[in-house]
N, C-alpha and C. Protein backbone atom coordinates (compact mmCIF):
# COMPACT_ATOMS: atom_id res chain seq x y z
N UNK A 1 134.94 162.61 118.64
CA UNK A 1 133.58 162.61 118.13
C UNK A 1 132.62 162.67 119.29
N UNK A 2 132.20 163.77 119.76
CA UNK A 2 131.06 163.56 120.40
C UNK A 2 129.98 163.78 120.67
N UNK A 3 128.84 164.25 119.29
CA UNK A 3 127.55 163.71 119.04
C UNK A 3 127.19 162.07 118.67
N UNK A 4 128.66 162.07 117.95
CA UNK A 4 128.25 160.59 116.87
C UNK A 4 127.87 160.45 115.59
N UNK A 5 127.54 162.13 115.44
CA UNK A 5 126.93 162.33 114.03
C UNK A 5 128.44 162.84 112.79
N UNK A 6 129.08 163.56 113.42
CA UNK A 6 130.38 163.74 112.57
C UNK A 6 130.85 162.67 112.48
N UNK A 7 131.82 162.07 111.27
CA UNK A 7 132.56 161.40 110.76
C UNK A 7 131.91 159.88 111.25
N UNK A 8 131.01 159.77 111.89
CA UNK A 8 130.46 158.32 112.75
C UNK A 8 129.91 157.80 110.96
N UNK A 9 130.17 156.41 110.77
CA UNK A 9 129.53 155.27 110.15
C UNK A 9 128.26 154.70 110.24
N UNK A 10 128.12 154.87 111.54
CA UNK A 10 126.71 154.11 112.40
C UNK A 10 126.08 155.56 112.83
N UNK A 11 124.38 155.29 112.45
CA UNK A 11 123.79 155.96 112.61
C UNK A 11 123.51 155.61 114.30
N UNK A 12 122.98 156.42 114.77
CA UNK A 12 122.37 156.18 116.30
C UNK A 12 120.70 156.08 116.16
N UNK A 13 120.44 154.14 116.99
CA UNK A 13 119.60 153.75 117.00
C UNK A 13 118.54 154.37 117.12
N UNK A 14 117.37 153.87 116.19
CA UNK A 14 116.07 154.51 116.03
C UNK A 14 115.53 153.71 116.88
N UNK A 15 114.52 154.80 117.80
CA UNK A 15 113.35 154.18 118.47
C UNK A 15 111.96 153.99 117.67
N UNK A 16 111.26 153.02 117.34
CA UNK A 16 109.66 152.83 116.77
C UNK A 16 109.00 153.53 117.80
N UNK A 17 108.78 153.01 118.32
CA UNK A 17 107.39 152.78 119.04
C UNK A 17 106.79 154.56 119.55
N UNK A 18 108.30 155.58 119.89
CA UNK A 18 107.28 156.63 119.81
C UNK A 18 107.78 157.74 118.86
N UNK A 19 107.21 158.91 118.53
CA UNK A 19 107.66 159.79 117.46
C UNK A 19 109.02 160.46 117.95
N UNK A 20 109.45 160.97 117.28
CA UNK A 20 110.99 161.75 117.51
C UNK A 20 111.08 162.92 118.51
N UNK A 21 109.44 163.88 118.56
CA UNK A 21 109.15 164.74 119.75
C UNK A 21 109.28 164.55 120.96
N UNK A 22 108.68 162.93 121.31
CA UNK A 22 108.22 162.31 122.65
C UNK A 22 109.36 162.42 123.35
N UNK A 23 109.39 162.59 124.93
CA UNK A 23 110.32 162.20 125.43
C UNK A 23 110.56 160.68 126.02
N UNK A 24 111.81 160.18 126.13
CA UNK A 24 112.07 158.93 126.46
C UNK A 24 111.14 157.78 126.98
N UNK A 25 110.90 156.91 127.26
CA UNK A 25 109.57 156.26 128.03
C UNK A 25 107.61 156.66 128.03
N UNK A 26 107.58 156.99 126.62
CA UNK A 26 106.50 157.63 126.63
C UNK A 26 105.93 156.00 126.12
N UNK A 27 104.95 156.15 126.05
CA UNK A 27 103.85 154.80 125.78
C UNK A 27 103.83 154.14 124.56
N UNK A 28 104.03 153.11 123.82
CA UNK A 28 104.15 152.84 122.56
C UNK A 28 103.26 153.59 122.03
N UNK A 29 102.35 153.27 120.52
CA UNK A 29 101.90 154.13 119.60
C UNK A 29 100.52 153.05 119.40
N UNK A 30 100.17 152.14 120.25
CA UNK A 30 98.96 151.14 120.32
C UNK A 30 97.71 152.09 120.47
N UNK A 31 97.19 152.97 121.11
CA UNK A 31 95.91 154.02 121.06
C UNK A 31 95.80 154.42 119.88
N UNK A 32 96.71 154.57 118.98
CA UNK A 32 96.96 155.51 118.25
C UNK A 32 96.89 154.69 116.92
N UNK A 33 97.02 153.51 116.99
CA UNK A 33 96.97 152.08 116.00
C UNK A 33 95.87 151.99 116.04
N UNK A 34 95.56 151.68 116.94
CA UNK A 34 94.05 150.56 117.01
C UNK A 34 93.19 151.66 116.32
N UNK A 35 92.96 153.38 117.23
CA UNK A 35 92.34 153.98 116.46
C UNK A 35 92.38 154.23 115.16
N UNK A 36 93.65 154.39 114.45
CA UNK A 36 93.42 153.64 112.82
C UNK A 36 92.87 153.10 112.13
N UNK A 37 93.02 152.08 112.72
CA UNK A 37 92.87 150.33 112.62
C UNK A 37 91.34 150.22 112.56
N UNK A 38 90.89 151.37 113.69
CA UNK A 38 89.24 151.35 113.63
C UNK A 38 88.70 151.95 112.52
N UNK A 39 89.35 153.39 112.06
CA UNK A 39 89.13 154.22 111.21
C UNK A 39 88.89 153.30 109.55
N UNK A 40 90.47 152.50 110.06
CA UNK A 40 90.21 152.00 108.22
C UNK A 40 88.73 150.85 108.41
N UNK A 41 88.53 150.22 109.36
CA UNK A 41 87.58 148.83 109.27
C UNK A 41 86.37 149.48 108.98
N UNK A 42 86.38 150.80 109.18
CA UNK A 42 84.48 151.57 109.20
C UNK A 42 84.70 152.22 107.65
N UNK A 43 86.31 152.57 106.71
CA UNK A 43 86.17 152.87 105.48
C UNK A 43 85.69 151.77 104.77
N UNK A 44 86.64 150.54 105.39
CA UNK A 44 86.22 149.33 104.13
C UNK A 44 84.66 148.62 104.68
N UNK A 45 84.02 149.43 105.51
CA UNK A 45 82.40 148.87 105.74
C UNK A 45 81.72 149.58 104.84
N UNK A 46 82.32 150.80 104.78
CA UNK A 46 81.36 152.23 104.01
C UNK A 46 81.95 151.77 102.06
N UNK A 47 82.79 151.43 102.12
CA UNK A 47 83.34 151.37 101.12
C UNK A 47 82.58 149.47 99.96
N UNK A 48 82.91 149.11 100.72
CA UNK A 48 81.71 147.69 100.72
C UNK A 48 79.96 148.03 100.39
N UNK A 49 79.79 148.29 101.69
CA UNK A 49 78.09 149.38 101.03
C UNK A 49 78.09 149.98 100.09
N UNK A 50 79.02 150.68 99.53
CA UNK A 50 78.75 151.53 98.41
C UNK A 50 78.89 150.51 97.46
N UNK A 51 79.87 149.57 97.37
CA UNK A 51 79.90 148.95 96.27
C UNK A 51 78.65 148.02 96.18
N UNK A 52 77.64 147.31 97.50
CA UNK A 52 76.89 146.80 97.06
C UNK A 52 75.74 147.60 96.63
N UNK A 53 75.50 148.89 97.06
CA UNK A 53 74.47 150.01 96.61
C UNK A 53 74.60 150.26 94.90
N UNK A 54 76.09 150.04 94.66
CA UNK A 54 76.08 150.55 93.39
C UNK A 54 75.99 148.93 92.33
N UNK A 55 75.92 148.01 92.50
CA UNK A 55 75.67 146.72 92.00
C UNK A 55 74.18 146.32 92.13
N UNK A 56 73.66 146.99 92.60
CA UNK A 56 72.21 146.71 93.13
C UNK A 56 71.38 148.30 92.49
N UNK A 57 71.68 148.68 92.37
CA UNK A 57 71.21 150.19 91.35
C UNK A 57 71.79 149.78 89.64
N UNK A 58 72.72 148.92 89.23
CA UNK A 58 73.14 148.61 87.92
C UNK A 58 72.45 147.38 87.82
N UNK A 59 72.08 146.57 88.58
CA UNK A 59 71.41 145.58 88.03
C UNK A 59 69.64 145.79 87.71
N UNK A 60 69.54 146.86 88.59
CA UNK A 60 67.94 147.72 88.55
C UNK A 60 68.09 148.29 87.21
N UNK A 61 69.04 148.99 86.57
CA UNK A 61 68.89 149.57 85.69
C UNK A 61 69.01 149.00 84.59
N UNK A 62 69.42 147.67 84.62
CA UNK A 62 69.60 146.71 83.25
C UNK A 62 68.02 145.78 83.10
N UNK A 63 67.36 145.66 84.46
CA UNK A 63 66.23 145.39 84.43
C UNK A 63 65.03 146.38 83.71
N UNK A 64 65.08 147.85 84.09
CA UNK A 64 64.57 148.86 83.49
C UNK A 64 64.95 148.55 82.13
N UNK A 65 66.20 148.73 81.54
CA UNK A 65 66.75 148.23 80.18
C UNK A 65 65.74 147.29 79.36
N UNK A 66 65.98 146.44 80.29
CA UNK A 66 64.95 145.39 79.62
C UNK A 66 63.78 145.64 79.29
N UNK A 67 62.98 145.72 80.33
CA UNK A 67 61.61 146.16 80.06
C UNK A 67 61.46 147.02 79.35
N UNK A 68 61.85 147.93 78.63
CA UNK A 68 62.05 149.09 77.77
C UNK A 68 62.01 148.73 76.81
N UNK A 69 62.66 147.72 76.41
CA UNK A 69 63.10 147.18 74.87
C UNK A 69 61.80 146.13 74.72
N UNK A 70 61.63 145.45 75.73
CA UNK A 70 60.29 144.31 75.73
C UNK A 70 59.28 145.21 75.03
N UNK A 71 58.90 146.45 75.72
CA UNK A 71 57.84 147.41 75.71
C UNK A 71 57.28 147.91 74.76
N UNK A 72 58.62 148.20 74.21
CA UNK A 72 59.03 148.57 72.29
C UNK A 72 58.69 147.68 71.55
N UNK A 73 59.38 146.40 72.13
CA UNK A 73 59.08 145.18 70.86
C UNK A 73 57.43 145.44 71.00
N UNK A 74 56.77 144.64 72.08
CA UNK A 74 55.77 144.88 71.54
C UNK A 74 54.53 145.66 71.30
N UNK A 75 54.74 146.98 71.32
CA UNK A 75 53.99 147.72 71.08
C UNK A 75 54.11 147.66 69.64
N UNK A 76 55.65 147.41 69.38
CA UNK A 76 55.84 147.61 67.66
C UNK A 76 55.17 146.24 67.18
N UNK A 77 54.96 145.30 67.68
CA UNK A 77 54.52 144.11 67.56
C UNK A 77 52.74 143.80 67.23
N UNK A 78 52.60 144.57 68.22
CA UNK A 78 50.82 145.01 68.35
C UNK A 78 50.51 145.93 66.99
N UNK A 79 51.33 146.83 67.12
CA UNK A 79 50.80 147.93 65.65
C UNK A 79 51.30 147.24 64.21
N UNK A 80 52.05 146.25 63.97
CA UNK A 80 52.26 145.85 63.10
C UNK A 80 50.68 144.60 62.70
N UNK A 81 50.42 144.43 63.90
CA UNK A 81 49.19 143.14 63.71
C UNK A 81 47.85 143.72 63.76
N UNK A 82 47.87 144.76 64.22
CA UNK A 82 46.69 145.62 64.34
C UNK A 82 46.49 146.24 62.76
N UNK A 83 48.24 146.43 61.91
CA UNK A 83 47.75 146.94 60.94
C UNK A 83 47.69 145.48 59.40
N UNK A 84 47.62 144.65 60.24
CA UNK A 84 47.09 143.14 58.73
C UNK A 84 48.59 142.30 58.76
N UNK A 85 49.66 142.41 60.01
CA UNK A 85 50.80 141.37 59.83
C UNK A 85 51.56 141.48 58.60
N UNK A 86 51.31 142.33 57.95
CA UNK A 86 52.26 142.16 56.23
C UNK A 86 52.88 143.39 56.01
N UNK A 87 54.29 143.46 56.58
CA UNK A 87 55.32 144.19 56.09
C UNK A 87 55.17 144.79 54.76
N UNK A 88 55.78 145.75 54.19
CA UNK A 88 56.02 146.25 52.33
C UNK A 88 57.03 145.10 52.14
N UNK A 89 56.43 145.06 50.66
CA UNK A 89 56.84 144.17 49.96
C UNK A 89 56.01 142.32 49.90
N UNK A 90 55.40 142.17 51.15
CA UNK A 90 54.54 141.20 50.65
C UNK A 90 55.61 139.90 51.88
N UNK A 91 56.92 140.94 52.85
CA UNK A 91 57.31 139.93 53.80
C UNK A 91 56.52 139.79 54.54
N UNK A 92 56.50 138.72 55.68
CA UNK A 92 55.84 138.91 56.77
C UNK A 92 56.79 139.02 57.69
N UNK A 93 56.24 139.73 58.95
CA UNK A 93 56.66 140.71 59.98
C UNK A 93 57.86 140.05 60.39
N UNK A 94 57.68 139.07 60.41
CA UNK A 94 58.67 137.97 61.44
C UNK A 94 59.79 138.35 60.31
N UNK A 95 59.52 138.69 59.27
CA UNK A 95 61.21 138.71 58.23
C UNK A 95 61.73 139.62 58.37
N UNK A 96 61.63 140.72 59.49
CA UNK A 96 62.46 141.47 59.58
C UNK A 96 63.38 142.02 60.54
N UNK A 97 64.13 142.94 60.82
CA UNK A 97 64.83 143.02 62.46
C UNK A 97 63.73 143.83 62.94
N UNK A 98 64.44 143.67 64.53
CA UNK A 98 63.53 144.79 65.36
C UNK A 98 62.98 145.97 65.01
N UNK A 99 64.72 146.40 64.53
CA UNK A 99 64.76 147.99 64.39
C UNK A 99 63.52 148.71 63.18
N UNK A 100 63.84 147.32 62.32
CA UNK A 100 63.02 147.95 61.00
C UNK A 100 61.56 147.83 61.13
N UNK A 101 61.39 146.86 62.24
CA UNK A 101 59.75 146.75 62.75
C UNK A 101 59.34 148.31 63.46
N UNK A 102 60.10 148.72 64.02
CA UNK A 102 60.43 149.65 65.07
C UNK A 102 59.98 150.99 63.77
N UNK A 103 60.62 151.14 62.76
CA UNK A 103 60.44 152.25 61.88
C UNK A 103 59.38 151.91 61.41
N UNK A 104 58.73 150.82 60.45
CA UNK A 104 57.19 150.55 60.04
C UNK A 104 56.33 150.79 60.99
N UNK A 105 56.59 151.06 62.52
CA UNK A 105 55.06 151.24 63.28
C UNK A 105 55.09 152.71 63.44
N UNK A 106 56.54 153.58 63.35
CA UNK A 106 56.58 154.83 63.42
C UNK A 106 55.71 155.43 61.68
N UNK A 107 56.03 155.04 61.18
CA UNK A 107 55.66 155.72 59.59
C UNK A 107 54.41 155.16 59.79
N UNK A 108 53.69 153.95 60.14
CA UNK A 108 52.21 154.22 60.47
C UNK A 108 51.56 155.04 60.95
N UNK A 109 52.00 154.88 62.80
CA UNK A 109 51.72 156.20 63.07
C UNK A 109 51.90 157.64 62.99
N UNK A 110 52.46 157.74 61.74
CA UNK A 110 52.79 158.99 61.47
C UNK A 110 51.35 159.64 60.13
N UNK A 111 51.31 157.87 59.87
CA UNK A 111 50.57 158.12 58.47
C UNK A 111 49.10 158.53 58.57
N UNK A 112 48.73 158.18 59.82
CA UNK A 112 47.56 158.66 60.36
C UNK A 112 47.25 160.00 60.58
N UNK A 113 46.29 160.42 61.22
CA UNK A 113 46.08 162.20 61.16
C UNK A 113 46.22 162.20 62.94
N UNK A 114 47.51 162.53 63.64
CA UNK A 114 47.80 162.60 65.15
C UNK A 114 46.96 164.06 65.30
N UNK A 115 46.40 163.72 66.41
CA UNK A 115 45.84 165.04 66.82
C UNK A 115 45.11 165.90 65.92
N UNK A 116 44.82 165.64 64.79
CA UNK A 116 44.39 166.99 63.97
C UNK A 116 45.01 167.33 63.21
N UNK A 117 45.88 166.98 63.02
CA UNK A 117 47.12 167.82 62.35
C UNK A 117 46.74 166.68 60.73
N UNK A 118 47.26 167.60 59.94
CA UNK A 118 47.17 166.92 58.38
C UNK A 118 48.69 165.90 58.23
N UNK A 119 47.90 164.77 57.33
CA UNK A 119 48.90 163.68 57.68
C UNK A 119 50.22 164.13 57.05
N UNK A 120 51.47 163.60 57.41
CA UNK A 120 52.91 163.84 56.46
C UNK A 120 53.23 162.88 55.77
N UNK A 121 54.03 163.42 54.48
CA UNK A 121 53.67 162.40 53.36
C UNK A 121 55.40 162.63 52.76
């Protein structure tokens, strides 16, 4: 036998430290780590920022959320009191959901004459 590779049991020892090209005594693979090592620490910096950029843009937008719906309530709130507080039927305003407050200030303002235009009925 003399590669070691025919009929041999035992493989012939692997070297780590440099690639299979290198020749013998070449330098471990530490330049070549660390620069990694640097590479990944600047992904998980960039990768961190993004996640706080994107937690900080979703909490902006649940704030927008909010105010939106506040805005609604009470505008629908204002046109319901502007028009005498008394729902159809003889409820008062407070007896009903949002949504349906939300449609009574639309069919008001609809019931009016917008712009010129002849009212819809």
């Amino acid at each position: 036998s003399g590669s070691g590779f025919r009929g041999s049991t035992r493989s012939p020892p692997q070297k780590l430290s440099a690639p299979p090209g290198d020749p013998p005594g070449t330098p471990p693979l530490a330049p070549v780590l660390q620069l990694l090592r640097n590479q990944l620490q600047e992904k998980d910096a960039l990768i961190r920022h993004l996640e706080s950029d994107w937690e900080r843009s979703r909490a902006q937008r649940e704030r927008e959320e909010r105010l939106l719906v506040t805005a609604w309530y009470n505008m629908g709130l204002a046109l319901q009191q502007q028009e005498g507080g008394m729902a159809p039927r003889g409820l008062p305003s407070g007896a009903q959901s949002f949504l349906a407050q939300q449609r009574l200030a639309t069919v008001a303002r609809r019931a009016r004459t917008p712009h010129g235009r002849a009212p819809s009925s």
